[in-house]
N, C-alpha and C. Protein backbone atom coordinates (compact mmCIF):
# COMPACT_ATOMS: atom_id res chain seq x y z
N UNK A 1 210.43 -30.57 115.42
CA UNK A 1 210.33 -31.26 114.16
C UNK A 1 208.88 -31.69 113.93
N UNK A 2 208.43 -32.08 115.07
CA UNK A 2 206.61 -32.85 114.82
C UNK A 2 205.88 -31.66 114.78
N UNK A 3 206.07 -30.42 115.17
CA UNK A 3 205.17 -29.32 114.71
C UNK A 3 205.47 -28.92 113.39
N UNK A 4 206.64 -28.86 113.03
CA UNK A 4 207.01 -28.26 111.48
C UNK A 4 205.99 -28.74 110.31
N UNK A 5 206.13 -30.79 110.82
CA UNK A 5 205.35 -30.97 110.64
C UNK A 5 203.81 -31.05 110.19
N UNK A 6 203.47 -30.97 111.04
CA UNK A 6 202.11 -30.59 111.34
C UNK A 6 201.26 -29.28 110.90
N UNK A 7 202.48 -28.51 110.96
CA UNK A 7 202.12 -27.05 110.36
C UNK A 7 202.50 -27.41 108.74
N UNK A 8 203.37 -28.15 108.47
CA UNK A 8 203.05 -28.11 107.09
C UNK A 8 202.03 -28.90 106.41
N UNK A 9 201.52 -29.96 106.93
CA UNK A 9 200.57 -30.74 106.64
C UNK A 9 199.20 -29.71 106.50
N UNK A 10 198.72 -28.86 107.33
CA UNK A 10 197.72 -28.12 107.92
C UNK A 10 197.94 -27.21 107.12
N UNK A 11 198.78 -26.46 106.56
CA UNK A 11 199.12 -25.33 105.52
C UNK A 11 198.41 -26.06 103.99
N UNK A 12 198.91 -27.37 104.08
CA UNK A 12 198.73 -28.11 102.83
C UNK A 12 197.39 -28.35 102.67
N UNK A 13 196.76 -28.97 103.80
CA UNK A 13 195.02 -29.28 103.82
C UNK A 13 194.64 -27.91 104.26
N UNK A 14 194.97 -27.13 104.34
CA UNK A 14 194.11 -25.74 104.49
C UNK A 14 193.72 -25.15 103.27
N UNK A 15 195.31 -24.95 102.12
CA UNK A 15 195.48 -24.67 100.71
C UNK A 15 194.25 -25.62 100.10
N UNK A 16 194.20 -26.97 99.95
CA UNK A 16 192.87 -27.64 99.58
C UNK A 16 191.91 -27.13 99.87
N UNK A 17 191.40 -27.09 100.76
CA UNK A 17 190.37 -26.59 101.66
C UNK A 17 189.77 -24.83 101.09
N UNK A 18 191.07 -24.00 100.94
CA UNK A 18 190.56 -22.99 100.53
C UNK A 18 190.18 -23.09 98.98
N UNK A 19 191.05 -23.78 97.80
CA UNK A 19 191.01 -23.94 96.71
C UNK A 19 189.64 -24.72 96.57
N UNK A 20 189.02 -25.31 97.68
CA UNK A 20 187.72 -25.38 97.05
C UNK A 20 186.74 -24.83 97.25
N UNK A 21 187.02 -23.38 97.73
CA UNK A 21 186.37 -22.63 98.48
C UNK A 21 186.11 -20.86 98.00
N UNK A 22 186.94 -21.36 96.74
CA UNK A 22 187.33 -19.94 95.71
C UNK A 22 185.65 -20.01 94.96
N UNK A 23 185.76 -18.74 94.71
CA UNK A 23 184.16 -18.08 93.63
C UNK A 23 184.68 -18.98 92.66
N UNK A 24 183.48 -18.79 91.99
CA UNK A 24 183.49 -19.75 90.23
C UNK A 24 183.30 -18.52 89.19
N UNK A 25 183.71 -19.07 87.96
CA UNK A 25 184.38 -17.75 87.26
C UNK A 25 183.09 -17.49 86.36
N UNK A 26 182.81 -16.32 86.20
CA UNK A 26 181.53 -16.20 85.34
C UNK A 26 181.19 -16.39 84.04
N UNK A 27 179.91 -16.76 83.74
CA UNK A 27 180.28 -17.61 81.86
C UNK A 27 180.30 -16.89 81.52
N UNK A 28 180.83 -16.84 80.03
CA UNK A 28 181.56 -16.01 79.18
C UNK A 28 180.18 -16.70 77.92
N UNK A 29 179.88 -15.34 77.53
CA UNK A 29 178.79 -14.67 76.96
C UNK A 29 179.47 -15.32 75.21
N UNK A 30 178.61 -15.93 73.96
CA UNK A 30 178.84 -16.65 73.45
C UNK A 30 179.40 -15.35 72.07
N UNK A 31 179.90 -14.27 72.69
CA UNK A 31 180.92 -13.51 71.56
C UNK A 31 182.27 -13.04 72.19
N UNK A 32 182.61 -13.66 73.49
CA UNK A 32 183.42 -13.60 74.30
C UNK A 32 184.01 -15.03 74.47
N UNK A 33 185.20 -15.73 73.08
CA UNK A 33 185.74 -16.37 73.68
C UNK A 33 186.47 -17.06 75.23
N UNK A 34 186.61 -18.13 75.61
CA UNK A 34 187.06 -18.47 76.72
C UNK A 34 188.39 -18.66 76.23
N UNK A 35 189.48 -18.13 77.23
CA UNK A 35 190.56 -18.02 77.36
C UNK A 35 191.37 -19.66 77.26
N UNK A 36 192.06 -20.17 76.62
CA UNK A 36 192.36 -21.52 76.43
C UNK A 36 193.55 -21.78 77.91
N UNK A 37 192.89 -22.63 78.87
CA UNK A 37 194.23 -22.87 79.87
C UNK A 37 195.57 -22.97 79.78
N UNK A 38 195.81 -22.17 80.49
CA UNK A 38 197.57 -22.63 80.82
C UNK A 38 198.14 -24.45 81.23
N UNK A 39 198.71 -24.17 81.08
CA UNK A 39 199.36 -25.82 80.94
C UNK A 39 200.17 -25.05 82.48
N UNK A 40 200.49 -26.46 83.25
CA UNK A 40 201.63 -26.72 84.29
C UNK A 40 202.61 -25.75 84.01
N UNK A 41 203.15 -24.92 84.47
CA UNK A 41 204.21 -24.56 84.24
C UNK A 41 205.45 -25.25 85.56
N UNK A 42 206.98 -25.64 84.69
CA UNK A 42 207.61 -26.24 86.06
C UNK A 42 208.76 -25.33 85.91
N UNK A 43 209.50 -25.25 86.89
CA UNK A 43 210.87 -24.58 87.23
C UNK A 43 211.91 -26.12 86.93
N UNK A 44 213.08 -25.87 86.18
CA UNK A 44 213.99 -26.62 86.58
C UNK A 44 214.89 -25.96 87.39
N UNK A 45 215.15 -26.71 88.42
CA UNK A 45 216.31 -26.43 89.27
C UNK A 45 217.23 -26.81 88.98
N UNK A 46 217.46 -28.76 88.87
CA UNK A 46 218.98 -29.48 88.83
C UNK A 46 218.92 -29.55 87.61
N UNK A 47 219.50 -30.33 87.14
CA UNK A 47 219.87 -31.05 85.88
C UNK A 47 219.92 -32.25 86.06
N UNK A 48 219.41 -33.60 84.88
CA UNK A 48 219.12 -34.50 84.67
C UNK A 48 220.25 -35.22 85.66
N UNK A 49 221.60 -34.82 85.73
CA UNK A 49 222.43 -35.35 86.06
C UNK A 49 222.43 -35.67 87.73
N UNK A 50 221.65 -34.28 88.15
CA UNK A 50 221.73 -34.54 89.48
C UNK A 50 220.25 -34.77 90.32
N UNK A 51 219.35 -34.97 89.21
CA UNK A 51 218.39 -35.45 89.81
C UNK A 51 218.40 -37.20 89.64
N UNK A 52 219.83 -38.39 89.15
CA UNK A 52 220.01 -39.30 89.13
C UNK A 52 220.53 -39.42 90.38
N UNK A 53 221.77 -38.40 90.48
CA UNK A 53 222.26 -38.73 91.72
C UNK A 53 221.77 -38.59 93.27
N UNK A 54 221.07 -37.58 93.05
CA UNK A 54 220.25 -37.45 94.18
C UNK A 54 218.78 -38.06 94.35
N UNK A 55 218.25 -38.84 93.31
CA UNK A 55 216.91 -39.21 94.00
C UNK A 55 217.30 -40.57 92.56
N UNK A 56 217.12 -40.85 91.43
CA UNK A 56 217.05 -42.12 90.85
C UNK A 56 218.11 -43.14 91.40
N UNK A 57 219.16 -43.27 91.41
CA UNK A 57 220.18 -43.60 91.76
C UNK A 57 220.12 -44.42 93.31
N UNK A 58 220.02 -43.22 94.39
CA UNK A 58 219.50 -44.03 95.42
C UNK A 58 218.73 -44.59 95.27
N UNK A 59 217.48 -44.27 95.00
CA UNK A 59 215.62 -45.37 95.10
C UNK A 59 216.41 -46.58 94.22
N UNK A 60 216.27 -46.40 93.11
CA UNK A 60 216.99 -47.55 92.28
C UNK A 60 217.96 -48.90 93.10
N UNK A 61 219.19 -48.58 93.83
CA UNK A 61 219.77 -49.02 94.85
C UNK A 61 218.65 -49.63 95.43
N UNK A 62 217.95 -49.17 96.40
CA UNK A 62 217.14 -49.52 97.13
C UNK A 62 215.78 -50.91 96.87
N UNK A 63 215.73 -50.58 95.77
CA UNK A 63 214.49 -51.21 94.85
C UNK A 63 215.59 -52.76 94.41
N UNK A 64 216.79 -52.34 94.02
CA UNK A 64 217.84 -53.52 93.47
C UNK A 64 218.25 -54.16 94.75
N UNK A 65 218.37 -53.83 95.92
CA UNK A 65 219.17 -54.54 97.14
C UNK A 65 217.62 -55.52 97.91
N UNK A 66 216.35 -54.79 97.47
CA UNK A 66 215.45 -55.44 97.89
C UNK A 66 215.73 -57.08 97.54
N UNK A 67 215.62 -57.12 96.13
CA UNK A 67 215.57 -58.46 95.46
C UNK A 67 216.77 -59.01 95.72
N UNK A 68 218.19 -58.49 96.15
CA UNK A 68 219.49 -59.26 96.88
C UNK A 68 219.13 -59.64 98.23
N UNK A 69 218.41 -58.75 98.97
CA UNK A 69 217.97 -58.80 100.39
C UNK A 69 216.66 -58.49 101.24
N UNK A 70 215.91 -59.85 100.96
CA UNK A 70 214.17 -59.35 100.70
C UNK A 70 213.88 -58.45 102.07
N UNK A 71 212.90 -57.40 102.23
CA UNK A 71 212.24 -57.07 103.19
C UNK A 71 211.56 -58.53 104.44
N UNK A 72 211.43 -58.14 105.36
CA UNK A 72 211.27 -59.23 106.30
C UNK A 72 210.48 -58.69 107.17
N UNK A 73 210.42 -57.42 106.98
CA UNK A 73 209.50 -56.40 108.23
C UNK A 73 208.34 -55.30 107.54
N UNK A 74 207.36 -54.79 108.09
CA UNK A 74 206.87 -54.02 107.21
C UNK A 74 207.51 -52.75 107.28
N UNK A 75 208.05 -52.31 108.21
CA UNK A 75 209.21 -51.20 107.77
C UNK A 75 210.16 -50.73 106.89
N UNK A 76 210.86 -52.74 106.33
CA UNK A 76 211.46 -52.67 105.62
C UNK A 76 210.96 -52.41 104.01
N UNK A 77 209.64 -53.07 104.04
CA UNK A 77 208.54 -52.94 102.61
C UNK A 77 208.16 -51.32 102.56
N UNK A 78 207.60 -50.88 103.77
CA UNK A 78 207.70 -49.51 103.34
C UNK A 78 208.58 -48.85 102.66
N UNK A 79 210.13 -49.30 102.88
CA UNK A 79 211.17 -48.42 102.66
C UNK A 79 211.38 -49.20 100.90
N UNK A 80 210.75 -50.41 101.00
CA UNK A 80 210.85 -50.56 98.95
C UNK A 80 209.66 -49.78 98.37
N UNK A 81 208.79 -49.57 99.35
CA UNK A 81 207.42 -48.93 98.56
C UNK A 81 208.07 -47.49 98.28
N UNK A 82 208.33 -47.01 99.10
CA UNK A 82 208.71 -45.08 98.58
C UNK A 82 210.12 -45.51 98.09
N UNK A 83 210.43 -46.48 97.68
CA UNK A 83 211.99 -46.08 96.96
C UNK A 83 211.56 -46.47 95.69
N UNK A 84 210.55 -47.02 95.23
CA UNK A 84 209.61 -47.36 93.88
C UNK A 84 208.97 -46.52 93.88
N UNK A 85 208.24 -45.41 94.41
CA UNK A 85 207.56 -44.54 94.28
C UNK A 85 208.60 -43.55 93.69
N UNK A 86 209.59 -43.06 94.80
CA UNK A 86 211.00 -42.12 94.10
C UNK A 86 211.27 -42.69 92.81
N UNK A 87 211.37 -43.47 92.23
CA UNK A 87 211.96 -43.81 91.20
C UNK A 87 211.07 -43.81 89.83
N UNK A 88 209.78 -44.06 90.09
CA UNK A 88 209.15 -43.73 89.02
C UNK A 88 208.94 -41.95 89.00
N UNK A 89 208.93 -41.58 90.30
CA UNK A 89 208.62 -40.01 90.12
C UNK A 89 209.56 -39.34 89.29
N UNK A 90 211.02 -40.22 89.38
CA UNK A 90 212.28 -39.66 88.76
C UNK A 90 211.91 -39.96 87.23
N UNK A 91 211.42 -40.29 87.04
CA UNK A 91 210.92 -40.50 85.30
C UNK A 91 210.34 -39.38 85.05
N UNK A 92 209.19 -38.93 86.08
CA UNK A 92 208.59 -38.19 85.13
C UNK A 92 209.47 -36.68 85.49
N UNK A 93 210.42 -36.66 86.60
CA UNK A 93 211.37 -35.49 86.56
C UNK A 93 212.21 -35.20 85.18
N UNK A 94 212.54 -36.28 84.70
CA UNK A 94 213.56 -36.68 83.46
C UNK A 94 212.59 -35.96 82.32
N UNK A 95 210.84 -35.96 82.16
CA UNK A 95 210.37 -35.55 81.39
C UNK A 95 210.32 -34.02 81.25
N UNK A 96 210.17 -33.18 82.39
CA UNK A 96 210.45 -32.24 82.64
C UNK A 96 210.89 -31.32 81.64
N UNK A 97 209.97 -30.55 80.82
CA UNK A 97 211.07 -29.74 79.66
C UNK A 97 212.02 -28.67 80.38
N UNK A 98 213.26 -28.63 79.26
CA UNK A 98 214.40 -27.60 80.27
C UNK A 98 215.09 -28.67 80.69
N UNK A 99 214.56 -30.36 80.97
CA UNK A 99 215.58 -31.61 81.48
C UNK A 99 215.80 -32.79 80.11
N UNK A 100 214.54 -32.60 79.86
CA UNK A 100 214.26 -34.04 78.68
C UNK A 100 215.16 -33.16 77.36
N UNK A 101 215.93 -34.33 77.07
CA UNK A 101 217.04 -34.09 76.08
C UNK A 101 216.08 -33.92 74.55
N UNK A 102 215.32 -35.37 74.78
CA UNK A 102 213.95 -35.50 73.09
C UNK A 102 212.82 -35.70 73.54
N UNK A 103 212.20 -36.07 72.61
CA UNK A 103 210.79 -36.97 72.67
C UNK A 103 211.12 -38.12 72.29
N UNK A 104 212.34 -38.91 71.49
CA UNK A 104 212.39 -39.97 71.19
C UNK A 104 212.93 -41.20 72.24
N UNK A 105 214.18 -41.60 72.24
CA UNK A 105 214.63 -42.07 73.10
C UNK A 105 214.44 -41.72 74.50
N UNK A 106 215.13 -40.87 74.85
CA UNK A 106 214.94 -40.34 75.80
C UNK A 106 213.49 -40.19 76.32
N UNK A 107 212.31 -39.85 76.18
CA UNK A 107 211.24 -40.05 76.60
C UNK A 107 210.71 -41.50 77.13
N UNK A 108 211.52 -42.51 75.71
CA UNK A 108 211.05 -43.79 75.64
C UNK A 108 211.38 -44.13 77.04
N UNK A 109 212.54 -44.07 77.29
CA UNK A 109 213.45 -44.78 78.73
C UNK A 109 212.69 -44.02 80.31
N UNK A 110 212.47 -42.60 79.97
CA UNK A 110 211.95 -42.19 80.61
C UNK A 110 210.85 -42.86 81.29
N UNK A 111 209.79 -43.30 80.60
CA UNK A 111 208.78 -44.05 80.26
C UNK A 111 208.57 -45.39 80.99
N UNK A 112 209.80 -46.12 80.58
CA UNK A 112 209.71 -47.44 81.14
C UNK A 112 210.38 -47.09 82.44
N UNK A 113 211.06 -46.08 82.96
CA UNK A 113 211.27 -46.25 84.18
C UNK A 113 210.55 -45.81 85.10
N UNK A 114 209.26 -44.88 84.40
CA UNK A 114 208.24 -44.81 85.09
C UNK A 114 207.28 -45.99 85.34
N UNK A 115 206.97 -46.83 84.50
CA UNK A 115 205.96 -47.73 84.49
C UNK A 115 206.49 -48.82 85.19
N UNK A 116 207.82 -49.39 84.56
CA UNK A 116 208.28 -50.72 85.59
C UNK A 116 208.15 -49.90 87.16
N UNK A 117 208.93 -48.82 87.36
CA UNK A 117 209.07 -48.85 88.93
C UNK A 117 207.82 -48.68 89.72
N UNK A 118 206.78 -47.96 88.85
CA UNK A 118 205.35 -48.39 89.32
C UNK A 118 205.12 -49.70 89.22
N UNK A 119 205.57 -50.77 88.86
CA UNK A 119 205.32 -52.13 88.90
C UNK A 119 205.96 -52.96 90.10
N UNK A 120 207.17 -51.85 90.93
CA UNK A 120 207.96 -52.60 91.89
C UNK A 120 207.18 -51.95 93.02
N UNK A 121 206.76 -50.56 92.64
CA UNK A 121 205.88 -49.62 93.71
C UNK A 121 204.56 -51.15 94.29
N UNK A 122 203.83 -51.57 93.09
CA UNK A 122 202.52 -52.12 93.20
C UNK A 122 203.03 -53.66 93.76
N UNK A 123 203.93 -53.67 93.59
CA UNK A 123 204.71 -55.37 94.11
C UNK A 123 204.95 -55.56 95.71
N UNK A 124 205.65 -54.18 95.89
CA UNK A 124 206.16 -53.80 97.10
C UNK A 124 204.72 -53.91 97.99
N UNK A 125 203.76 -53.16 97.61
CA UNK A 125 202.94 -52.90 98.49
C UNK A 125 201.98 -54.36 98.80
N UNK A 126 202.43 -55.27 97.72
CA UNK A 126 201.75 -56.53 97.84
C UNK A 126 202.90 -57.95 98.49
N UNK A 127 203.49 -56.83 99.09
CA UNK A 127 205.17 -57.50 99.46
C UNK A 127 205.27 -58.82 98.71
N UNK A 128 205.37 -58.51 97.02
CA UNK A 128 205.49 -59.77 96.59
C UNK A 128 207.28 -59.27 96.08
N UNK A 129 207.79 -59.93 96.68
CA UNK A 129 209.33 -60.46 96.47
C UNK A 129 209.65 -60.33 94.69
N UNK A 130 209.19 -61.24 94.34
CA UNK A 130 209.39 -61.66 93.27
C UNK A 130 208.96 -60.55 91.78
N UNK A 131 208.19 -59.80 92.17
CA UNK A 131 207.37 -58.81 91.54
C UNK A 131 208.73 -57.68 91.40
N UNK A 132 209.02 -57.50 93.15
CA UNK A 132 209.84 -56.24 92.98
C UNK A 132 211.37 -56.58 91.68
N UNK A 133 212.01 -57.76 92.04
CA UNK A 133 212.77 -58.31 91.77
C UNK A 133 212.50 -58.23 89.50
N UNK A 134 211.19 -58.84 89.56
CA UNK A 134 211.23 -59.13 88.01
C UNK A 134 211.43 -57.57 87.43
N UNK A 135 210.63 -56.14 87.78
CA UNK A 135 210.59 -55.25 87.72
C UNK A 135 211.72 -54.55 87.98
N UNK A 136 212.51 -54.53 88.66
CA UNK A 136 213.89 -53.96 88.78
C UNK A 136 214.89 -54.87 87.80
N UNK A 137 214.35 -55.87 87.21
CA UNK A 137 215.89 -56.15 86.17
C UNK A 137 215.39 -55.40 84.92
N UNK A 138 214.24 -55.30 84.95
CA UNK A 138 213.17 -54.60 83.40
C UNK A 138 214.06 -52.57 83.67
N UNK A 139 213.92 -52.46 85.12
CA UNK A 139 214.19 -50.84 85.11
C UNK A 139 215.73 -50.91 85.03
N UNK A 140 216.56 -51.94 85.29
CA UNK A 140 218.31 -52.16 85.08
C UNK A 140 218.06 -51.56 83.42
N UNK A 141 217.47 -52.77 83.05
CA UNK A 141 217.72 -52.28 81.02
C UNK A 141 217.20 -50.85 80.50
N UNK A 142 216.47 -50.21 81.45
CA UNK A 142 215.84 -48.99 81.16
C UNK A 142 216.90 -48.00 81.23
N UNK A 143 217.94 -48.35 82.59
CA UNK A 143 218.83 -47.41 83.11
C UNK A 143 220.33 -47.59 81.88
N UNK A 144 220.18 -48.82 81.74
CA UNK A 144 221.06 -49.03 80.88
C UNK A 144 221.15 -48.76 79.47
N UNK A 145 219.90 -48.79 78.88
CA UNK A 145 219.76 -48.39 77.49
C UNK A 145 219.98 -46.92 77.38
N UNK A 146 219.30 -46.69 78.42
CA UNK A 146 219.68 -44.60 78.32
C UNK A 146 220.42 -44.23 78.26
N UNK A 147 221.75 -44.82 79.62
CA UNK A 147 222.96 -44.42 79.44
C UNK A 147 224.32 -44.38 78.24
N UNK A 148 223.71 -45.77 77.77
CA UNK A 148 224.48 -45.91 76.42
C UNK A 148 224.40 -44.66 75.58
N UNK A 149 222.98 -44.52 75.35
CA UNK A 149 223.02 -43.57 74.25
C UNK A 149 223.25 -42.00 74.82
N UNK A 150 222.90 -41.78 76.24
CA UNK A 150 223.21 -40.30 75.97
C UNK A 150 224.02 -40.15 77.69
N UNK A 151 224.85 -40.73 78.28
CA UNK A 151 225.79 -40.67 79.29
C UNK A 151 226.90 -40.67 78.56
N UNK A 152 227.60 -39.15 78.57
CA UNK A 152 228.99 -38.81 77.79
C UNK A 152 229.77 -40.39 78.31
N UNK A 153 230.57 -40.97 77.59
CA UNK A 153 231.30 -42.38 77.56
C UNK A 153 233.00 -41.48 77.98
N UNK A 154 233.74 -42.44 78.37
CA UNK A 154 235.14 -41.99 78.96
C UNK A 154 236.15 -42.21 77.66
N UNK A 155 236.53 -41.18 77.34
CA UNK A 155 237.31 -41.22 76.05
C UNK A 155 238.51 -42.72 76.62
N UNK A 156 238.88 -43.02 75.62
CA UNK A 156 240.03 -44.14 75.68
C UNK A 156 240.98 -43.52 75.84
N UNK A 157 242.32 -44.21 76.40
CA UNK A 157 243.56 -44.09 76.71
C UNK A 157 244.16 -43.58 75.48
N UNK A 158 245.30 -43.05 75.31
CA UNK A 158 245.89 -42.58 74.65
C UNK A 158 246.63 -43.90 73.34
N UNK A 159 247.07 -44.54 74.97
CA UNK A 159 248.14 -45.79 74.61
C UNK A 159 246.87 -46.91 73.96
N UNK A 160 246.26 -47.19 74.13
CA UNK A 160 244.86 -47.80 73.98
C UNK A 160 244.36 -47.81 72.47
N UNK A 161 244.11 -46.01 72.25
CA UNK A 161 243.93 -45.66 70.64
C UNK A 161 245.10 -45.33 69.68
N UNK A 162 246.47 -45.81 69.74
CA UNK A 162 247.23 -45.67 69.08
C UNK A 162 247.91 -47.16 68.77
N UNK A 163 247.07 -48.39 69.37
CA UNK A 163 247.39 -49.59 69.03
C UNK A 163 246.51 -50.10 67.94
């Protein structure tokens, strides 16, 4: 496991290492437009749905049980720092085109659950208690406003809508 490791770390700083190590591209002569860059291109794999369950959802948990049950160790602060880190990253997964439903709402929420959980990320690392805590009730209303509007709702009972 500590070589896998290591070999992937070393694959990773090697890739740096070579990428700054590539020729430079030759100027382009002033009747020879320059080619306008490509943008990021991303793959979606999951769907919005299961990148909650598998990475917002937990960190979130994690970030919310802090402020029920403060860190006491720096092990334990580490483990609020990368679960605030996961959780804002999950924002910008949510932006993801192929995942992001709009630009309106949906971006908006997106948004604040990037920025508050960077606010529990920057709290955590200042193991201020109270920081993580104010910031996770701000990312509750984030999680909550979203869901209202676009988490399919459980149709009512039968007996329920015929009273």
């Amino acid at each position: 496991m500590f070589m896998r490791r290591q070999l992937a770390m070393l694959m990773v700083t090697g890739g740096v290492l070579l990428a700054g190590c590539s020729k430079t591209e030759p100027a382009h002569s002033a009747s020879t437009p320059a080619a306008a860059p490509a943008g990021p291109t991303f793959k979606v794999v999951g769907p919005s749905r299961q990148i909650m369950l598998a990475v917002t959802i937990p960190s979130s948990d994690k970030v919310f049980n802090a402020a029920a049950e403060p860190p006491t160790t720096d092990e334990q602060w580490v483990t609020v720092e990368r679960a605030a880190l996961e959780l804002a990253e999950s924002g910008n997964l949510l932006l993801i085109p192929g995942r992001a439903v709009d630009d309106g709402d949906w971006s908006r929420y997106s948004h604040m659950l990037i920025d508050t959980a960077s606010q529990a990320y920057a709290a955590a690392q200042a193991k201020d208690i109270n920081g993580v805590s104010d910031a996770g009730n701000v990312i509750y209303e984030a999680c909550e406003g979203c869901h209202k509007k676009y988490m399919p709702q459980p149709a009512a009972p039968a007996s329920a809508a015929a009273q």
